[in-house]
C-alpha atoms as a PDB file:
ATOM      1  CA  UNK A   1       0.000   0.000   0.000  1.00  0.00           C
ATOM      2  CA  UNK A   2       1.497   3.148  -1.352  1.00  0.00           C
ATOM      3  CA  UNK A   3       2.398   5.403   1.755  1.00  0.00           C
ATOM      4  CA  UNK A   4       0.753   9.059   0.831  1.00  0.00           C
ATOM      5  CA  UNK A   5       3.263  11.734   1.921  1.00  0.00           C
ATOM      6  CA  UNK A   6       1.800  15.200   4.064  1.00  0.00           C
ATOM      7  CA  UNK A   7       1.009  17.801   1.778  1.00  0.00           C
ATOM      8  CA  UNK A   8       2.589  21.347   2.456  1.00  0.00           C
ATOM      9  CA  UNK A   9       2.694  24.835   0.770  1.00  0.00           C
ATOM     10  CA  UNK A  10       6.431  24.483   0.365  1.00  0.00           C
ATOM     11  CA  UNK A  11       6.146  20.980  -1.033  1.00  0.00           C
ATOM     12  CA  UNK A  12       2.505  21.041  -3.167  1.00  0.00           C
ATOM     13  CA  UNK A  13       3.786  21.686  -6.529  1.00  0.00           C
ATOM     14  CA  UNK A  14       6.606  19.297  -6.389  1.00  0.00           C
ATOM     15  CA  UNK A  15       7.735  15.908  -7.947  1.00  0.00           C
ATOM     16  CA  UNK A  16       7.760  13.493  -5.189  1.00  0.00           C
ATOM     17  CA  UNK A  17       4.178  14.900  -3.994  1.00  0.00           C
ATOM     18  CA  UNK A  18       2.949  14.577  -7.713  1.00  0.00           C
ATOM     19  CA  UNK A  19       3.948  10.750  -7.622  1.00  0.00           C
ATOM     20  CA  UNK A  20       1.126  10.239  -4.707  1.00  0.00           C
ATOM     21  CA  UNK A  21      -1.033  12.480  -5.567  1.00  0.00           C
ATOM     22  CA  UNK A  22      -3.641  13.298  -8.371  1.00  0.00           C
ATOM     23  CA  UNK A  23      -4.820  16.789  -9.593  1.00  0.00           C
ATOM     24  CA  UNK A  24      -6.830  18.360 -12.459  1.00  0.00           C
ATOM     25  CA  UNK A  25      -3.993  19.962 -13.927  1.00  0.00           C
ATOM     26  CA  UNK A  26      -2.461  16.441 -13.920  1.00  0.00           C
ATOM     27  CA  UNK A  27      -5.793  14.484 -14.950  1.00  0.00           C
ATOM     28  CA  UNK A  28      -5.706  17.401 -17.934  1.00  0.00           C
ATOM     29  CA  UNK A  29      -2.087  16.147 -19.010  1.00  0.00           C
ATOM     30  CA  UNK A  30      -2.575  12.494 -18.662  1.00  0.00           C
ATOM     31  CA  UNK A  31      -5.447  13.155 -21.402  1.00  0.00           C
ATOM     32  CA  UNK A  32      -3.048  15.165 -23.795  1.00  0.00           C
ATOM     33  CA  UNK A  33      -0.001  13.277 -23.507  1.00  0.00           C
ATOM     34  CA  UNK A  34       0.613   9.849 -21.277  1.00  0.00           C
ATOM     35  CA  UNK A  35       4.503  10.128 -22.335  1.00  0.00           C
ATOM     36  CA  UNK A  36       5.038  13.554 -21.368  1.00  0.00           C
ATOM     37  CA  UNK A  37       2.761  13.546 -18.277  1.00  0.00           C
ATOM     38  CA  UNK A  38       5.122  10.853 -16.631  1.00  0.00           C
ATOM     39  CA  UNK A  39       8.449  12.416 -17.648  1.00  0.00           C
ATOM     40  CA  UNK A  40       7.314  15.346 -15.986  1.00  0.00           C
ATOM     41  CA  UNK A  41       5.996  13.442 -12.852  1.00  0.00           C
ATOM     42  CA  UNK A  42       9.904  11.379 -12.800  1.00  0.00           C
ATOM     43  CA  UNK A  43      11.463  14.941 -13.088  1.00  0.00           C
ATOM     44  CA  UNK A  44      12.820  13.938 -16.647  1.00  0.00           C
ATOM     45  CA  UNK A  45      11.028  16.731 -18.289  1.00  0.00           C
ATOM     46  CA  UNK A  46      10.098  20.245 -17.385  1.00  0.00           C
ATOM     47  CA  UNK A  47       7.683  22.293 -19.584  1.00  0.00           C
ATOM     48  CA  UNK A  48       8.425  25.668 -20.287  1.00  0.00           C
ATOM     49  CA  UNK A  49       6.747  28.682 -18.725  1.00  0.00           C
ATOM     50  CA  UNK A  50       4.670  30.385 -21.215  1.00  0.00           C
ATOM     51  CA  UNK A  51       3.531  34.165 -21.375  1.00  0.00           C
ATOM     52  CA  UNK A  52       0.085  33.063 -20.471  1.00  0.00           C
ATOM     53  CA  UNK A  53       1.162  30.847 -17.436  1.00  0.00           C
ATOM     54  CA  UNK A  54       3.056  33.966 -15.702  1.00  0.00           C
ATOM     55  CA  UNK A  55      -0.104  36.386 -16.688  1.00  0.00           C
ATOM     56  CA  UNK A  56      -2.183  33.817 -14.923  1.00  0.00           C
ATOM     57  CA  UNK A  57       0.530  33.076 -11.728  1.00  0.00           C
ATOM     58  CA  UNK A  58       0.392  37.240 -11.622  1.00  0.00           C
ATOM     59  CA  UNK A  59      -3.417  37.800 -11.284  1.00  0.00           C
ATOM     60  CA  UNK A  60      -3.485  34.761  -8.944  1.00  0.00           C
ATOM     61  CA  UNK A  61      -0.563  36.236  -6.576  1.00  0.00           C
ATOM     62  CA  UNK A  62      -2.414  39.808  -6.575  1.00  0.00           C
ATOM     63  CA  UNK A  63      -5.506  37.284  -5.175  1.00  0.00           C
ATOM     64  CA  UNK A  64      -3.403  35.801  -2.008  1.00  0.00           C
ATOM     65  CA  UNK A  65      -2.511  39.311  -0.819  1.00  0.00           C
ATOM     66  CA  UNK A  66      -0.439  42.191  -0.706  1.00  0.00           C
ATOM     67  CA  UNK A  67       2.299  40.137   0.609  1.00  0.00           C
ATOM     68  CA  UNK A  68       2.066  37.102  -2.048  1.00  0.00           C
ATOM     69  CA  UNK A  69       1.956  39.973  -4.613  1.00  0.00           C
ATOM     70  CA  UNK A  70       5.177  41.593  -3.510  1.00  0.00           C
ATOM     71  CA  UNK A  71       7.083  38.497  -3.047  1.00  0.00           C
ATOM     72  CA  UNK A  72       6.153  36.865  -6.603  1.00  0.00           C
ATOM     73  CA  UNK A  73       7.348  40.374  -8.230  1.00  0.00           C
ATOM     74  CA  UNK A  74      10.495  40.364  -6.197  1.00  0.00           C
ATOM     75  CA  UNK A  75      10.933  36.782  -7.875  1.00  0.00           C
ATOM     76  CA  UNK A  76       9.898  37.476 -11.237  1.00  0.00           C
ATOM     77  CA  UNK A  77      12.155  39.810 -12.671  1.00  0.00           C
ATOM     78  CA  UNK A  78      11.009  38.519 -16.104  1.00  0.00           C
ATOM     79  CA  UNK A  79       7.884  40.631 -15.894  1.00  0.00           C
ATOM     80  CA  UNK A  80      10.044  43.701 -15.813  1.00  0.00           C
ATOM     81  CA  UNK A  81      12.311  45.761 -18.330  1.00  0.00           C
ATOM     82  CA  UNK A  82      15.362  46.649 -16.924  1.00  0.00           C
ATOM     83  CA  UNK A  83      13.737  50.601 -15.653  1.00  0.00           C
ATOM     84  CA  UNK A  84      11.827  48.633 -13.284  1.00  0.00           C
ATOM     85  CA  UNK A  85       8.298  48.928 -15.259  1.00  0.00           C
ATOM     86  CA  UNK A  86       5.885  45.867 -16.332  1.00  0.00           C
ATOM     87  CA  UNK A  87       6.300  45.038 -19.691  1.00  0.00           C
ATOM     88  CA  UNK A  88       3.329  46.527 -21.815  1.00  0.00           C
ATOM     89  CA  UNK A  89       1.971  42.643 -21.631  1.00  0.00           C
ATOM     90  CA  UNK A  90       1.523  42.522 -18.236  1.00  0.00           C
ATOM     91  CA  UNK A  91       0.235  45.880 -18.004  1.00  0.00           C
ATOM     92  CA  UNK A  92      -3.203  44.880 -19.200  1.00  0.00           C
ATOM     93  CA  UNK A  93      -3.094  42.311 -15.936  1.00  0.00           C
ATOM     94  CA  UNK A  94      -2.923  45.402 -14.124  1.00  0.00           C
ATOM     95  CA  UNK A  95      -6.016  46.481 -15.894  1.00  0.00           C
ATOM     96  CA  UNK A  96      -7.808  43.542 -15.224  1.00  0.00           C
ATOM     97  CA  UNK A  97      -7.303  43.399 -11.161  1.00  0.00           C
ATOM     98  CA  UNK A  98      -8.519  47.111 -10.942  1.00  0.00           C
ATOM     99  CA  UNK A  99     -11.301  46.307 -12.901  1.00  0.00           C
ATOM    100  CA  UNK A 100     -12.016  42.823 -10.408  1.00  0.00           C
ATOM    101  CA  UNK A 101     -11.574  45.393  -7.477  1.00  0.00           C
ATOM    102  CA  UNK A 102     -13.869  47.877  -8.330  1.00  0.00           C
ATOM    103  CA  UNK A 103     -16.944  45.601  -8.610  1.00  0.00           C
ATOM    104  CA  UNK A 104     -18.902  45.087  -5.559  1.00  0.00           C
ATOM    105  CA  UNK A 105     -20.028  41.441  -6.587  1.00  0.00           C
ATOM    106  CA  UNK A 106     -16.554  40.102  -7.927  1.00  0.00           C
ATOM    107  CA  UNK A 107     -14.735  41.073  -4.693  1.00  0.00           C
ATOM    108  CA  UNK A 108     -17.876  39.447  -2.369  1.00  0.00           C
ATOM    109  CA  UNK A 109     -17.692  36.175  -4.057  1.00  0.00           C
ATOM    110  CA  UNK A 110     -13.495  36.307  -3.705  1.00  0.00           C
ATOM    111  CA  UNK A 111     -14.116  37.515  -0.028  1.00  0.00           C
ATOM    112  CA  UNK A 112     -12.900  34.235   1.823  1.00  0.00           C
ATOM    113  CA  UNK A 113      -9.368  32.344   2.523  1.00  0.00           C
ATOM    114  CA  UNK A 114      -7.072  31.892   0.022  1.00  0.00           C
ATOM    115  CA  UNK A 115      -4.915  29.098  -1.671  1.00  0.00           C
ATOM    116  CA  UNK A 116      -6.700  25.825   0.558  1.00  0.00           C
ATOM    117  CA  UNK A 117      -5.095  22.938  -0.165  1.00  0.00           C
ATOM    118  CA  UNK A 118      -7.401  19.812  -0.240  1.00  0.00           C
ATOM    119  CA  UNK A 119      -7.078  15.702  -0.542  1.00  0.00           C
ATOM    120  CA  UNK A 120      -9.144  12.902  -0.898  1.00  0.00           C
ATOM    121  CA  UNK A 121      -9.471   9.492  -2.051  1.00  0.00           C
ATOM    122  CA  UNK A 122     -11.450   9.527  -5.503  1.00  0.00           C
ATOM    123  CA  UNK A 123     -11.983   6.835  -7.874  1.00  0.00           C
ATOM    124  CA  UNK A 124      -9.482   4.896  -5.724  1.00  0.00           C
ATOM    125  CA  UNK A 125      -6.132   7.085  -5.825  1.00  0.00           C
ATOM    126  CA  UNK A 126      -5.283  10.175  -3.204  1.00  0.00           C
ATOM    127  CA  UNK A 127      -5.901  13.446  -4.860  1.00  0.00           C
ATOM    128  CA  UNK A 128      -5.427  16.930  -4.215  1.00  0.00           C
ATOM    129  CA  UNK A 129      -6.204  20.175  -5.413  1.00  0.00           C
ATOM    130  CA  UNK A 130      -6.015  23.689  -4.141  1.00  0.00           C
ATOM    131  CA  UNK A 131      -8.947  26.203  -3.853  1.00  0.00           C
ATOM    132  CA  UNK A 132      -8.101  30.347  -4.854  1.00  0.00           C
ATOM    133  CA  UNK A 133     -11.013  31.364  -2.326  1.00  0.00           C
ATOM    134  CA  UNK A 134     -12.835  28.820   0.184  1.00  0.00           C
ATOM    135  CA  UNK A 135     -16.005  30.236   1.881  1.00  0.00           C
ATOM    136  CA  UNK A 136     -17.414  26.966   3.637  1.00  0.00           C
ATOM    137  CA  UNK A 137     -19.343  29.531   5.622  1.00  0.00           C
ATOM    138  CA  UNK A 138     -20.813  31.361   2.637  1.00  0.00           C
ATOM    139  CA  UNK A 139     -21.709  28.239   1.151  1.00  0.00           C
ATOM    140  CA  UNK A 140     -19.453  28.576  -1.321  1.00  0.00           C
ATOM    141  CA  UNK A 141     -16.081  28.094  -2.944  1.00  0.00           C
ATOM    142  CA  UNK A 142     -14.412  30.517  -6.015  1.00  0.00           C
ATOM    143  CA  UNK A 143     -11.639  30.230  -8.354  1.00  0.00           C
ATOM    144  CA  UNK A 144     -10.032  33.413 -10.466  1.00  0.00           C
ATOM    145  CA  UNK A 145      -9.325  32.646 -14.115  1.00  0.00           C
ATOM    146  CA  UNK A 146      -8.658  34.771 -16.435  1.00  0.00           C
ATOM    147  CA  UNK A 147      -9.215  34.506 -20.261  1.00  0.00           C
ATOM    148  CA  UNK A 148      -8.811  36.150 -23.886  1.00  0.00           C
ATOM    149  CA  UNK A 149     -12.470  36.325 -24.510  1.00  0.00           C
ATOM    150  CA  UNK A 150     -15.170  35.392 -21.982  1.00  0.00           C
ATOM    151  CA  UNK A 151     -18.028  35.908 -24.654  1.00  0.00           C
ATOM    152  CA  UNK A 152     -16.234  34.278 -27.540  1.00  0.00           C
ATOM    153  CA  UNK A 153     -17.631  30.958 -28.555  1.00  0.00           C
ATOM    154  CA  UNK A 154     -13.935  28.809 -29.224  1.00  0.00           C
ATOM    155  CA  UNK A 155     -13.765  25.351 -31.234  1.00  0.00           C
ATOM    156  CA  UNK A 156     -13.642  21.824 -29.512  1.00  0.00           C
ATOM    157  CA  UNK A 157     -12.939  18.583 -31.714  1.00  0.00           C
ATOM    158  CA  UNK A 158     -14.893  16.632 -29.116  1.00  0.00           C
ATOM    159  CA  UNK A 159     -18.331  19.117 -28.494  1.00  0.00           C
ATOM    160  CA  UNK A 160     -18.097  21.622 -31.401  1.00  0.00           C
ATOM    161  CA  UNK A 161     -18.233  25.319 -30.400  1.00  0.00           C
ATOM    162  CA  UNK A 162     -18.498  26.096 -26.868  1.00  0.00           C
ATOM    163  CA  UNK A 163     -17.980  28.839 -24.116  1.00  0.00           C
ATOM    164  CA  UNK A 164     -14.640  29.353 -22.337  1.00  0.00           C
ATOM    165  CA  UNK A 165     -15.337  27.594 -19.260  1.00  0.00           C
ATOM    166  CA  UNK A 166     -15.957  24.421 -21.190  1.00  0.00           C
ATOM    167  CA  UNK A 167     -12.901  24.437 -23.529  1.00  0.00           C
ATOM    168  CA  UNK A 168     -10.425  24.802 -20.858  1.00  0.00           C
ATOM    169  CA  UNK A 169     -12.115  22.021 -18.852  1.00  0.00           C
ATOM    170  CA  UNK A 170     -13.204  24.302 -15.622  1.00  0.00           C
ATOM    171  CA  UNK A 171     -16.316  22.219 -15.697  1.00  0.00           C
ATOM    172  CA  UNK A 172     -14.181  19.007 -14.682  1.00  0.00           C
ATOM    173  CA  UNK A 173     -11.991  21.348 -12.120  1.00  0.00           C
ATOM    174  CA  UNK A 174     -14.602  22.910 -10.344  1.00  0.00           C
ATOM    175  CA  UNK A 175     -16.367  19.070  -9.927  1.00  0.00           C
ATOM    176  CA  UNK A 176     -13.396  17.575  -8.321  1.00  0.00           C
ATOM    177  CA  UNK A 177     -13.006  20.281  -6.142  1.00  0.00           C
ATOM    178  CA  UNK A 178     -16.392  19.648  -4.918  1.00  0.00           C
ATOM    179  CA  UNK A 179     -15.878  16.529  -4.694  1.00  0.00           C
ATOM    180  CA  UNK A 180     -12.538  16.504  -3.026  1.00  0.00           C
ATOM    181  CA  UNK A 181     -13.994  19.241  -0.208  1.00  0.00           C
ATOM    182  CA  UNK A 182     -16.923  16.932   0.544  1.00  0.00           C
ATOM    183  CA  UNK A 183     -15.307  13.932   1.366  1.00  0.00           C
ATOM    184  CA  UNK A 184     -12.312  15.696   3.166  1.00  0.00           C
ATOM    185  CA  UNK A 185     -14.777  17.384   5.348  1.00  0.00           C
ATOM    186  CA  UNK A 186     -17.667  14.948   5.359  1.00  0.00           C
ATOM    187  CA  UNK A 187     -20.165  17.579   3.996  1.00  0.00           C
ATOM    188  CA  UNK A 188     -23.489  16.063   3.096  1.00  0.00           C
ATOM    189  CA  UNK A 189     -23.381  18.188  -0.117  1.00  0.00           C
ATOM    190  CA  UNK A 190     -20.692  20.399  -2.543  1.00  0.00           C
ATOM    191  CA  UNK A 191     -20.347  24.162  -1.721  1.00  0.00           C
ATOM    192  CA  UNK A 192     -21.743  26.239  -4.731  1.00  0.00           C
ATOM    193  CA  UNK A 193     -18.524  26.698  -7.040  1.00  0.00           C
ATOM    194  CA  UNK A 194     -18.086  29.838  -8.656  1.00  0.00           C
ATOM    195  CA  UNK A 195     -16.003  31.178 -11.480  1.00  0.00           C
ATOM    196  CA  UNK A 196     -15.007  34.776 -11.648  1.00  0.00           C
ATOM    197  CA  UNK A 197     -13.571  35.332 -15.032  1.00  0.00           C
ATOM    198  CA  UNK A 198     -11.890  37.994 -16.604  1.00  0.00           C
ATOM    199  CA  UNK A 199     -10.866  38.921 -19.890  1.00  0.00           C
ATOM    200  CA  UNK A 200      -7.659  40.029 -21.316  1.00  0.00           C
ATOM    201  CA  UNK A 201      -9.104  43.147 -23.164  1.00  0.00           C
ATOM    202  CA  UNK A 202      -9.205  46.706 -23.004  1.00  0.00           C
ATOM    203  CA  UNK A 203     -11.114  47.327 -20.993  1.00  0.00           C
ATOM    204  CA  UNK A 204     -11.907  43.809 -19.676  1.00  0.00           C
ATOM    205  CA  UNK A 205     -14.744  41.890 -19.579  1.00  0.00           C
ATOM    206  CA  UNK A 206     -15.785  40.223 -15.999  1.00  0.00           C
ATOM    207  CA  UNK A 207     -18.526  38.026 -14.833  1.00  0.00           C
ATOM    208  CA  UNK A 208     -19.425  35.496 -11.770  1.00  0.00           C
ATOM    209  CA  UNK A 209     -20.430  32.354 -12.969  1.00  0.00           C
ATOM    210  CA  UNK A 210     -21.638  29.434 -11.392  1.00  0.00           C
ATOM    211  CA  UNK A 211     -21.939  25.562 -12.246  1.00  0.00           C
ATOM    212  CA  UNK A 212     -25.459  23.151 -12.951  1.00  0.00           C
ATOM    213  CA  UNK A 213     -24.344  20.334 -10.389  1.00  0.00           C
ATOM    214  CA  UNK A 214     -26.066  17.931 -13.097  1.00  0.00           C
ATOM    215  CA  UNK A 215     -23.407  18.799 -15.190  1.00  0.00           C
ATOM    216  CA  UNK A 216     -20.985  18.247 -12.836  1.00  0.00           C
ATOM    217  CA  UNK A 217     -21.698  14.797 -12.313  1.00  0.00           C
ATOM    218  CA  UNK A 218     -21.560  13.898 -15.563  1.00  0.00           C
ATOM    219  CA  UNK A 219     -17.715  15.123 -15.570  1.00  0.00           C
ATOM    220  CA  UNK A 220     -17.183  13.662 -12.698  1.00  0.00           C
ATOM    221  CA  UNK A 221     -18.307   9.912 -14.550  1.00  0.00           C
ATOM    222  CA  UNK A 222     -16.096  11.001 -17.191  1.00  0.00           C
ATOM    223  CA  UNK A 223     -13.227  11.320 -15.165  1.00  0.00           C
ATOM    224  CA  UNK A 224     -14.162   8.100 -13.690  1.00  0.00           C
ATOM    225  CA  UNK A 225     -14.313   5.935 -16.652  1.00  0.00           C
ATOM    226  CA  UNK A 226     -11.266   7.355 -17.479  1.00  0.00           C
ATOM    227  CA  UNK A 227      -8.947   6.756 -14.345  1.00  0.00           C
ATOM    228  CA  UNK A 228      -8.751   3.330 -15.394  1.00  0.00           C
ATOM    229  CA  UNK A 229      -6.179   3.553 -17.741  1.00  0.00           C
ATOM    230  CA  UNK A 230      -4.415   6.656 -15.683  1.00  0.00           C
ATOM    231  CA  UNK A 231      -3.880   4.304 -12.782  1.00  0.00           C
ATOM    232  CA  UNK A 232      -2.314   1.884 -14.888  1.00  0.00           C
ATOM    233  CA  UNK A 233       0.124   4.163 -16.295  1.00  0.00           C
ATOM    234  CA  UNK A 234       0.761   6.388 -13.280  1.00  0.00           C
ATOM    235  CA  UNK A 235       1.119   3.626 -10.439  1.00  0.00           C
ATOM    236  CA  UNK A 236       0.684   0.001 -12.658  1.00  0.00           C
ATOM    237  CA  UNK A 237       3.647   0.315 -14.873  1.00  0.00           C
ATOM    238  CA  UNK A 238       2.043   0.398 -18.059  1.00  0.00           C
ATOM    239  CA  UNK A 239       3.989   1.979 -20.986  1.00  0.00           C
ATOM    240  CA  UNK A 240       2.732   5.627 -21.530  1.00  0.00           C
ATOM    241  CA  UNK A 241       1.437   6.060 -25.117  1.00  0.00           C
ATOM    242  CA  UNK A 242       3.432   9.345 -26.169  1.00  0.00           C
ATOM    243  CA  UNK A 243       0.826  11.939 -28.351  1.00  0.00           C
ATOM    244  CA  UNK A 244       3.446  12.269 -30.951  1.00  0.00           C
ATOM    245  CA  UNK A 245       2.787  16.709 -31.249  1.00  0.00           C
ATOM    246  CA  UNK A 246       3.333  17.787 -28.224  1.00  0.00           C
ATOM    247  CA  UNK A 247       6.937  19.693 -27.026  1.00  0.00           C
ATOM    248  CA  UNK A 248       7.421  16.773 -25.034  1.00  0.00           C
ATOM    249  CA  UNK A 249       7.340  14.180 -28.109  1.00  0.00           C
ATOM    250  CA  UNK A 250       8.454  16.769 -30.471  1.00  0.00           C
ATOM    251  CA  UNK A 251      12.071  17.600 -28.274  1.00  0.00           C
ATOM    252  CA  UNK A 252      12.483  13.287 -27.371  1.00  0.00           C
ATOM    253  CA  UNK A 253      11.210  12.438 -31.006  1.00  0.00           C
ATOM    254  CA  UNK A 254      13.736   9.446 -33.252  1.00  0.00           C
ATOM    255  CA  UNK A 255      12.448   8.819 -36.149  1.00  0.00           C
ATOM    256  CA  UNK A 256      12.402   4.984 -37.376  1.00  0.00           C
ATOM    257  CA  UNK A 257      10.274   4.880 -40.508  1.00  0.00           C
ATOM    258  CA  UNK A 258       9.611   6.889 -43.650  1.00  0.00           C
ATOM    259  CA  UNK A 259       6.050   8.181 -44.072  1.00  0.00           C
ATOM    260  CA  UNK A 260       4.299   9.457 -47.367  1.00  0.00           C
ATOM    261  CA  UNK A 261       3.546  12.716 -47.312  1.00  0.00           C
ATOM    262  CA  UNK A 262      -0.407  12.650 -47.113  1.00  0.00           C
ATOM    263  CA  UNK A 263       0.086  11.061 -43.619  1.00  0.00           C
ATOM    264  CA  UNK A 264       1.409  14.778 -42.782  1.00  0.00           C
ATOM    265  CA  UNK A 265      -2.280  15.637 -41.705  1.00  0.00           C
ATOM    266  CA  UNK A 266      -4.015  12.509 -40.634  1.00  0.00           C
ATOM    267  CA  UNK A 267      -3.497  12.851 -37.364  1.00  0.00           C
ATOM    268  CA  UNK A 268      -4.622  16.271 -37.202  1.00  0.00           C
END
């Protein structure tokens, strides 16, 4: 029986934890690529930061507090030229938190503690996850995101044309975290998750928006049905099965066959 290490701030994010546990993000990257999902998890691989990743870590920091805030700029100098001033990229994140803090309804539902780490056993495997703003009081629980377009309908091969919140998978997030509270605290029922989302325009769009728990249970069987296969890869041995287009596969990539050129697109 696998012994499930104590989860701490210092530790959450690292590769020993990420061995026990389970976690959207990771559930997310098993889905897009077994291969690189486990090189990551061995410490073999690391992917690197994007633009949007740091805009996201920003507006999340500015969430935890004056003091998170400072100390993630102090260890960020990438978000700054050398005068000391964001670059013009990062000044629209700027944008976006004033416009978060000057509606009434935004900052009630992100009125709570910040950055709760939380674990359960799901679907037979420890998982965690960690919650921007937990209200258990209020009823309620509330994660930030942030987004080009909140109104913008966006393609998805598997459901067609759909809002934001579905094409990044939020629906699935928000359902484990539910999830994950309820058993970790014994609750009868989930908390009402909430979304507060906020666009990177000028000047941004924002809206609270909340979940149909019908919905959520049918992610929640999806994730279900397929853990199966996870498990076996992540803690059974099984080979990984490597996507073949992601940075990952593209970087570790030997070729060992000739194709023709119409299999170019196939897979696409």
């Amino acid at each position: 029986m696998r012994t499930v290490p104590r989860l701490t701030k210092e530790n959450y994010y690292s590769n020993e934890i990420d061995k026990y546990y389970m976690s959207n993000s990771q559930y997310k990257s098993f889905l897009k690529c077994e291969a690189a999902t486990m090189a990551e998890i061995k410490g073999e691989w690391n992917p690197p930061t994007s633009e949007a990743l740091l805009f996201g870590q920003y507006v999340h920091a500015w969430l935890e507090g004056e003091q998170a805030f400072d100390e993630f700029k102090k260890n960020t100098p990438s978000l700054f030229t050398q005068k000391g001033q964001l670059y013009k990229q990062y000044q629209l994140a700027d944008l976006m938190i004033e416009s978060i803090q000057n509606d009434d309804l935004c900052m009630f539902v992100l009125s709570g503690e910040k950055e709760v780490m939380i674990t359960a056993e799901l679907f037979g495997v420890p998982w965690k996850g960690k919650i921007d703003v937990y209200n258990p009081a209020g009823g309620r629980f509330t994660d930030l995101k942030t987004a080009r377009s909140l109104r913008e309908k966006v393609w998805d091969s598997e459901i067609g044309y759909c809002s934001f919140v579905e094409v990044n998978g939020y629906i699935t997030q928000m359902a484990l975290y539910a999830e994950i509270e309820k058993r970790m605290t014994g609750r009868s029922e989930w908390l009402e998750p909430l979304i507060v989302g906020v666009s990177k325009e000028d000047p941004p769009d924002k809206a609270v928006i909340n979940l149909d728990e019908a919905r959520m249970e049918i992610e929640l069987e999806d994730v279900e049905k397929r853990m199966d296969r996870i498990i076996q890869v992540k803690y059974g041995g099984e080979k990984p099965k490597r996507c073949g287009q992601c940075k990952y596969c593209r970087s570790t990539n030997q070729l060992n066959y000739i194709i023709h050129f119409s299999e170019l697109i196939e897979s696409y």
